[in-house]
N, C-alpha and C. Protein backbone atom coordinates (compact mmCIF):
# COMPACT_ATOMS: atom_id res chain seq x y z
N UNK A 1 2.86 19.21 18.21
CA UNK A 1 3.52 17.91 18.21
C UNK A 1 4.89 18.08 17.59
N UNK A 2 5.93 17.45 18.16
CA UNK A 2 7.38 17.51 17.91
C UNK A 2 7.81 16.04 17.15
N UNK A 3 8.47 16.03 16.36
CA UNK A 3 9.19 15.03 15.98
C UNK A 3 10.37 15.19 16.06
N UNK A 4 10.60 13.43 16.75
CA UNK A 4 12.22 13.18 16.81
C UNK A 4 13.09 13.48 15.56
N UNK A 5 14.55 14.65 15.76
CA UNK A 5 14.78 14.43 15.05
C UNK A 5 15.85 13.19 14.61
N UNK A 6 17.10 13.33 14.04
CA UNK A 6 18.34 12.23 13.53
C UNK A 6 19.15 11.84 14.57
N UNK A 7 19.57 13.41 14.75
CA UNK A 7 20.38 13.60 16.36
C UNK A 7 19.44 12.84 17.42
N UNK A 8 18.52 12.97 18.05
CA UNK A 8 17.88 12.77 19.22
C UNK A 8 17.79 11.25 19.00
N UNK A 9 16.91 10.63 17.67
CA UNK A 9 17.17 8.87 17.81
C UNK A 9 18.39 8.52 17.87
N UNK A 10 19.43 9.38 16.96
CA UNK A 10 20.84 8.56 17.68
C UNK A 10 21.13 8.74 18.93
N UNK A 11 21.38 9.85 19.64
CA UNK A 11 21.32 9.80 20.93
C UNK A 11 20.58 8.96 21.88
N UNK A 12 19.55 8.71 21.38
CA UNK A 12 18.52 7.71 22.20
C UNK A 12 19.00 6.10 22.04
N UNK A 13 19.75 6.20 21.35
CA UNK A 13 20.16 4.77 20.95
C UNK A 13 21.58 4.26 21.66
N UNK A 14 22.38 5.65 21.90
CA UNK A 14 23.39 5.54 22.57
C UNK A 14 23.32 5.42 23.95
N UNK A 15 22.25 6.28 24.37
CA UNK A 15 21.96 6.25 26.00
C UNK A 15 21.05 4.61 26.27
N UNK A 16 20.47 4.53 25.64
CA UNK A 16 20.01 3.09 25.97
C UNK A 16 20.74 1.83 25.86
N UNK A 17 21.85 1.73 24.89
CA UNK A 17 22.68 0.94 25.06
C UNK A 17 23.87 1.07 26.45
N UNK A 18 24.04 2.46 26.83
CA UNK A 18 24.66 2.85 28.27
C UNK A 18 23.63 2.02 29.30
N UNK A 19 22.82 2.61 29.11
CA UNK A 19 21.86 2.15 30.65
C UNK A 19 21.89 0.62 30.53
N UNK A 20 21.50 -0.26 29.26
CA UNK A 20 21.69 -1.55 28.79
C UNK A 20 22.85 -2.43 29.86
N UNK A 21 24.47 -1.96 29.44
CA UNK A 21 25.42 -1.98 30.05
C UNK A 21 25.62 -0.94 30.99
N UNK A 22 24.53 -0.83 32.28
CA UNK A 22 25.18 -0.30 33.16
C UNK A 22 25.84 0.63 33.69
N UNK A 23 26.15 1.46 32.26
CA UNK A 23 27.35 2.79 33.02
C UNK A 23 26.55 3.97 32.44
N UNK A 24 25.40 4.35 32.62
CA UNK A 24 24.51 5.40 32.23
C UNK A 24 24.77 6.09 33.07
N UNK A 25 24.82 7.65 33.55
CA UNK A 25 24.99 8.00 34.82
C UNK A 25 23.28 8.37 34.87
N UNK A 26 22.76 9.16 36.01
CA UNK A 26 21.71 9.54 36.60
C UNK A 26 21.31 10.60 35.52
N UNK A 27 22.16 11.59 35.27
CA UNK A 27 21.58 12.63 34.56
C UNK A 27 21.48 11.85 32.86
N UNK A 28 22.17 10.78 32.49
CA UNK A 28 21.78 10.04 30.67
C UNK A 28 20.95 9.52 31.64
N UNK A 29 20.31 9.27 32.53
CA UNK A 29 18.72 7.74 32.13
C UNK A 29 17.63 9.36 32.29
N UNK A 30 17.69 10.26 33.16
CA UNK A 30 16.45 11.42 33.21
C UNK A 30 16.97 11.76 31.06
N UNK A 31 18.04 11.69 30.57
CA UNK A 31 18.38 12.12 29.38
C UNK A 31 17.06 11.26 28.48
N UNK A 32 17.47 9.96 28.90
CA UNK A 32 17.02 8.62 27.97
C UNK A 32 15.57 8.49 28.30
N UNK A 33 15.06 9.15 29.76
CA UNK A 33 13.60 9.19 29.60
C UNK A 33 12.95 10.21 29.39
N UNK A 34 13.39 11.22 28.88
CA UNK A 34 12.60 12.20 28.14
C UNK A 34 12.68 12.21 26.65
N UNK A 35 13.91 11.17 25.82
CA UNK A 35 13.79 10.86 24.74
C UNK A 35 12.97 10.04 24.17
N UNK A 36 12.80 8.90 25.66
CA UNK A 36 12.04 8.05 24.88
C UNK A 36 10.57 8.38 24.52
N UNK A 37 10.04 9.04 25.92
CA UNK A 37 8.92 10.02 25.82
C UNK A 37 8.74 10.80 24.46
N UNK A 38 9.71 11.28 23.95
CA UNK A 38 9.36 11.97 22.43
C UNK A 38 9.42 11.09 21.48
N UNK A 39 10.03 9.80 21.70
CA UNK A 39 9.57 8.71 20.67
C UNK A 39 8.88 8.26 20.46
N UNK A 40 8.20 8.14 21.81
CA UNK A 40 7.04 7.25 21.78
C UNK A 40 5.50 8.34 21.44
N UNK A 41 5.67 9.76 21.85
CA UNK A 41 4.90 10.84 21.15
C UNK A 41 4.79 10.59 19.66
N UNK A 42 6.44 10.30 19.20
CA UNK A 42 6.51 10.72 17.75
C UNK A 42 5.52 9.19 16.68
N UNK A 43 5.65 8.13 17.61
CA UNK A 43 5.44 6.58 17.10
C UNK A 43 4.06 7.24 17.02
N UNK A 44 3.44 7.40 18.03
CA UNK A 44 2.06 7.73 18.24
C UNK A 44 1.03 8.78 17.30
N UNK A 45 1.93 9.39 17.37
CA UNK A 45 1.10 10.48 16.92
C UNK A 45 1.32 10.24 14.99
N UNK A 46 2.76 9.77 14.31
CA UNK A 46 2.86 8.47 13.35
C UNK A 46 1.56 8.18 13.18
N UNK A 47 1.66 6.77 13.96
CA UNK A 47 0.45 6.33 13.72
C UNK A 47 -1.34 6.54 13.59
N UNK A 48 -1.08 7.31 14.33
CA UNK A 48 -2.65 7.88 14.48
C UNK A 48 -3.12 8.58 13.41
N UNK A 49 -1.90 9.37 12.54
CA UNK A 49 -1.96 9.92 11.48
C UNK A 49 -1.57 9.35 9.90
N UNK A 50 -1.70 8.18 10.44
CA UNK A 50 -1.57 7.24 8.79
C UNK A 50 -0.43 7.27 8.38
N UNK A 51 0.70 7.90 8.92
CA UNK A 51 2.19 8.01 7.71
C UNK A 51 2.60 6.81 8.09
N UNK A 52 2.46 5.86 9.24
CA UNK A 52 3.73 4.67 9.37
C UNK A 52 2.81 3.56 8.42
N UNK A 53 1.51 3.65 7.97
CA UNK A 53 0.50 2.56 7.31
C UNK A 53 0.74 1.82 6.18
N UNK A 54 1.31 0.38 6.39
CA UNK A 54 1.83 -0.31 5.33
C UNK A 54 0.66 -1.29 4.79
N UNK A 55 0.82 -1.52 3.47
CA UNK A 55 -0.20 -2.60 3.29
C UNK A 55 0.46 -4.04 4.08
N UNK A 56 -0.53 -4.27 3.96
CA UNK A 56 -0.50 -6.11 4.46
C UNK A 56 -0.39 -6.99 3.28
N UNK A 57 0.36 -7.61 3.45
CA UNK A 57 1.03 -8.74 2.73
C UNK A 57 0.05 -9.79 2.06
N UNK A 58 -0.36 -9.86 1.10
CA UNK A 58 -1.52 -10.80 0.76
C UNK A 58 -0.90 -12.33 0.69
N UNK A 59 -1.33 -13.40 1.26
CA UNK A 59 -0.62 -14.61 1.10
C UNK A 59 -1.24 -15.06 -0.36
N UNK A 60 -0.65 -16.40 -0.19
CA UNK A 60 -1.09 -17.28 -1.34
C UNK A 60 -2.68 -17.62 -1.50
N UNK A 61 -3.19 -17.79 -0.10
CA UNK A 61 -4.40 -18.41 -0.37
C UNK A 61 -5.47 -17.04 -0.85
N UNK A 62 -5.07 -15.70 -0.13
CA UNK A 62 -5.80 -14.91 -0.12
C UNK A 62 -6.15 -14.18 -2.03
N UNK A 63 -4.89 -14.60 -2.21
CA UNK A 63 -4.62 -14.22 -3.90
C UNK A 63 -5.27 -14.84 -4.60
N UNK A 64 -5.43 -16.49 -4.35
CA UNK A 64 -6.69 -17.20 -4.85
C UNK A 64 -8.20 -16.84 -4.81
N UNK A 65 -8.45 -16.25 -3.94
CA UNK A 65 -9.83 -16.22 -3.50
C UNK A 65 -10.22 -14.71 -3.95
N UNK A 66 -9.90 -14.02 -4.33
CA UNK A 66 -9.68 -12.50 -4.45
C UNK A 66 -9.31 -12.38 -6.50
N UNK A 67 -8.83 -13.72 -6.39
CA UNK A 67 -8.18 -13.24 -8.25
C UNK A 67 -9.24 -14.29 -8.87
């Protein structure tokens, strides 16, 4: 498994705002869909492995019932 690195999300961010507005050529969108493909590897495989896992926000009522 590969992770995106700094370079590649910025790049991915630039080519999608191209394609966004239109002036992407053919070879940035095959660019922008093999990046996104490793993003969406990288989100995935993230997640599956617990590093993106935030707690959940306890509200008010839940703090009552719990304290």
């Amino acid at each position: 498994m590969m992770n995106m690195t700094c370079e590649e999300f910025d790049r991915l961010n630039t080519l999608a705002e191209k394609a966004l507005n239109e002036v992407a050529t053919g070879y940035e969108l095959e660019e922008l869909n093999l990046l996104l493909s490793l993003w969406n590897e990288t989100v995935e495989f993230n997640l599956l492995s617990g590093h993106c896992l935030l707690p959940l926000p306890i509200n008010e009522h839940q703090q009552k019932s719990t304290g």
